[in-house]
C-alpha atoms as a PDB file:
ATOM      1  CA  UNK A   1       0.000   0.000   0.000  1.00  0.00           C
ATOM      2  CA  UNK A   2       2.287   2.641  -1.300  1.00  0.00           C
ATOM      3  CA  UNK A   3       0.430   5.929  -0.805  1.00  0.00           C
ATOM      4  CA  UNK A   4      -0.792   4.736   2.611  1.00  0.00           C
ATOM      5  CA  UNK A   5       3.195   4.543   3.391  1.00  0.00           C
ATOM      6  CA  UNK A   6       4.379   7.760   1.987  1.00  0.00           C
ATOM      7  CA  UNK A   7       1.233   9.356   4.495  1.00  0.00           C
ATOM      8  CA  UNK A   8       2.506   7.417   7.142  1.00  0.00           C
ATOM      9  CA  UNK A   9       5.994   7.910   7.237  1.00  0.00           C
ATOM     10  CA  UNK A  10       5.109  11.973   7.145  1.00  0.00           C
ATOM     11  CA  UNK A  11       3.504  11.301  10.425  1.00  0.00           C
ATOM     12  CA  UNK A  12       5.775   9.829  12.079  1.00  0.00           C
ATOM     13  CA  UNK A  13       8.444  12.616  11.353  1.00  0.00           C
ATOM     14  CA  UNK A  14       5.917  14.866  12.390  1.00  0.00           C
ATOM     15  CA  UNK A  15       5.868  12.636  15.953  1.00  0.00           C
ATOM     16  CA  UNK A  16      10.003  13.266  16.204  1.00  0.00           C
ATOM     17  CA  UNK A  17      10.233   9.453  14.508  1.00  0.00           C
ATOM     18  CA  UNK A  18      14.084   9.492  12.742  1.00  0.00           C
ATOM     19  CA  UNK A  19      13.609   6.120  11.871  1.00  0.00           C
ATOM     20  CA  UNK A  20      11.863   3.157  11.367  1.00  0.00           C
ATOM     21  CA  UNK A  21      12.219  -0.736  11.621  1.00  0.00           C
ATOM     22  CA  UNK A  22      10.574  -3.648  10.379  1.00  0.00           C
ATOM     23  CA  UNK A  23      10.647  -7.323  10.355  1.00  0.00           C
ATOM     24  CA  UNK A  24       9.294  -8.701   6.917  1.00  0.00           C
ATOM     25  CA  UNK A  25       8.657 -12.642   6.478  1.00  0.00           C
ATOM     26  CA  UNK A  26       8.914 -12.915   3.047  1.00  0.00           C
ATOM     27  CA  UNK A  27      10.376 -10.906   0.063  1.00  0.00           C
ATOM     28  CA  UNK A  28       9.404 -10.659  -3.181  1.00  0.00           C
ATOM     29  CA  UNK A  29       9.396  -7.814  -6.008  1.00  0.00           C
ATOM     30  CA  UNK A  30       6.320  -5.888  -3.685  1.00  0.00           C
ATOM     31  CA  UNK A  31       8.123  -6.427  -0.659  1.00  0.00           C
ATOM     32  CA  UNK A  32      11.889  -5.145  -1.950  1.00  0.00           C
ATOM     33  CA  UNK A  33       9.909  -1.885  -3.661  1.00  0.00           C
ATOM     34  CA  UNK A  34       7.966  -1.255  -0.254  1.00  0.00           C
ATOM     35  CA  UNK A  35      11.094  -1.615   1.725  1.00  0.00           C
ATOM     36  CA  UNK A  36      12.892   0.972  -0.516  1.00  0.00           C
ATOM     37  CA  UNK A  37      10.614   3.563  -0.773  1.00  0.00           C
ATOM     38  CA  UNK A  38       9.906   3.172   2.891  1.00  0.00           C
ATOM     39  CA  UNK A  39      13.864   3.704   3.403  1.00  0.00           C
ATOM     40  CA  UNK A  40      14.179   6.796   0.897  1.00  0.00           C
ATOM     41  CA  UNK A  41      11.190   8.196   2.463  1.00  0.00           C
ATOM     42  CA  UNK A  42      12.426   7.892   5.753  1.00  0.00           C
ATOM     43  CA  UNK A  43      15.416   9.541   4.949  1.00  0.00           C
ATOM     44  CA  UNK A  44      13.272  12.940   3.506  1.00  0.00           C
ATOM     45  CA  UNK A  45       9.217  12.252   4.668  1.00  0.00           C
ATOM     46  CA  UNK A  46       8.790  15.752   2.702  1.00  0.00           C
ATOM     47  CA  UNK A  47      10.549  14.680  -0.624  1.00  0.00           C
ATOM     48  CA  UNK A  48       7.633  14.182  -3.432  1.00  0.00           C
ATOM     49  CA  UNK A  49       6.642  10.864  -2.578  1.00  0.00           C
ATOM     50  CA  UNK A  50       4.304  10.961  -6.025  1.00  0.00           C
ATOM     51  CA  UNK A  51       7.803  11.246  -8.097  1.00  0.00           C
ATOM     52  CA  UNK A  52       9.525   9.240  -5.759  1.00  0.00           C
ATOM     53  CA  UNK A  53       6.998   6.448  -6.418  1.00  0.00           C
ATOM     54  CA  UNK A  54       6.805   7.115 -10.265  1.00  0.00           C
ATOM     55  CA  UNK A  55      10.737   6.749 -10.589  1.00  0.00           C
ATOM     56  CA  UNK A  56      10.883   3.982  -8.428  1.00  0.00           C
ATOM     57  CA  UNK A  57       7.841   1.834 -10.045  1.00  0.00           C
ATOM     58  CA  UNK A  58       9.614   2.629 -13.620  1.00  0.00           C
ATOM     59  CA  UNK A  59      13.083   1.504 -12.457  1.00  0.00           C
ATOM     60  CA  UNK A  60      11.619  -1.724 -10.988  1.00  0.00           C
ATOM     61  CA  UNK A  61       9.063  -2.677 -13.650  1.00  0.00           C
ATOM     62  CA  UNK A  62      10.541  -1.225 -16.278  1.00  0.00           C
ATOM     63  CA  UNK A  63       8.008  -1.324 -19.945  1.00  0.00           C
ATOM     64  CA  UNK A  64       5.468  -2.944 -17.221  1.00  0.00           C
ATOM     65  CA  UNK A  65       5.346   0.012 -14.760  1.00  0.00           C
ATOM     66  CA  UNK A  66       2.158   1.363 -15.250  1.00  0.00           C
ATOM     67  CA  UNK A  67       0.451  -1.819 -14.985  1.00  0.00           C
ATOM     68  CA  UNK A  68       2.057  -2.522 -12.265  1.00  0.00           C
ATOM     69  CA  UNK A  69       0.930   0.983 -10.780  1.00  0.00           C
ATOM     70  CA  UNK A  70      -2.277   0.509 -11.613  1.00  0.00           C
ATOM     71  CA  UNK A  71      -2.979  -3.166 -10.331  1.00  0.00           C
ATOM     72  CA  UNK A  72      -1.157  -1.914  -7.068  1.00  0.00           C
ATOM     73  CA  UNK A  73      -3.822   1.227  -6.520  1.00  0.00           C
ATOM     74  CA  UNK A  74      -6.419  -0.823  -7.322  1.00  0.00           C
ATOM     75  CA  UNK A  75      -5.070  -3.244  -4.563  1.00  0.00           C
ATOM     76  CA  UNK A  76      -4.904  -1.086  -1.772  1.00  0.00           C
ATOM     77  CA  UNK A  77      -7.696   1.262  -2.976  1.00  0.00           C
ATOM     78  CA  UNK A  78     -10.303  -2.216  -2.566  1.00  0.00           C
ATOM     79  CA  UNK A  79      -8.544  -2.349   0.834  1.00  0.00           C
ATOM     80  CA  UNK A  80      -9.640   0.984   1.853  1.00  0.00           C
ATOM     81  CA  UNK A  81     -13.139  -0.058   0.663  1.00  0.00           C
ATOM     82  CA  UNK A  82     -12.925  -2.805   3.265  1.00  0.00           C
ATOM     83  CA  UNK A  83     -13.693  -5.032   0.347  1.00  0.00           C
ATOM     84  CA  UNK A  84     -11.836  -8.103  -1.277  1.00  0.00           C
ATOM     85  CA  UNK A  85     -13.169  -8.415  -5.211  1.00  0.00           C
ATOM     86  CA  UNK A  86     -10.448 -10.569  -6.203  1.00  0.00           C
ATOM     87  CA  UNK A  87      -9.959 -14.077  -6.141  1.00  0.00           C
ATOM     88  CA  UNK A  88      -6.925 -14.940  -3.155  1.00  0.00           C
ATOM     89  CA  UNK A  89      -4.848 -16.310  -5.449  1.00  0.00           C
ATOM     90  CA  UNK A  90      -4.556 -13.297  -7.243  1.00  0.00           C
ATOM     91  CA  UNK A  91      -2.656 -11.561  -4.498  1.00  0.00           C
ATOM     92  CA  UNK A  92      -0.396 -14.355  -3.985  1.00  0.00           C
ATOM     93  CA  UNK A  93       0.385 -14.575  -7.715  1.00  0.00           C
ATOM     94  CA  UNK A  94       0.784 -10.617  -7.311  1.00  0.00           C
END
């Protein structure tokens, strides 16, 4: 949930937070680009996190970037909804 991260991480500066840690269980491709940007934006919580997010999304995916973009929004906006449309697999295939 990228944009709920960038939001977050502006709050906790804004608590006197310099830093963050977390304990992940697995990795894979979402996992590596949540732990970066969480990282970069700890390091500046006021940088552009839009841009920051665009770069890093085209860097990662590469020609695939803004369907990768796209299917992530969609992802965490349905989880805002409180609402799971897709099949499970989906998200572990994701």
């Amino acid at each position: 949930m990228y944009r709920s991260l960038l939001a977050s991480l502006r709050t906790y500066a804004e608590q006197g937070a310099d830093g963050i840690t977390r304990e992940y269980q697995g990795r894979d491709l979402g996992t590596d680009l949540y732990m970066y940007l969480e990282m970069r934006m700890t390091l500046d919580p006021y940088q552009d996190g839009g841009k920051l997010l665009d770069r890093t999304l085209n860097e990662y995916y590469g020609p695939a970037a803004f369907t990768a973009r796209r299917v992530a929004f969609e992802i965490e906006d349905t989880l805002r909804r409180g609402k799971i449309i897709a099949p499970v697999g989906l998200f572990r295939g994701y």
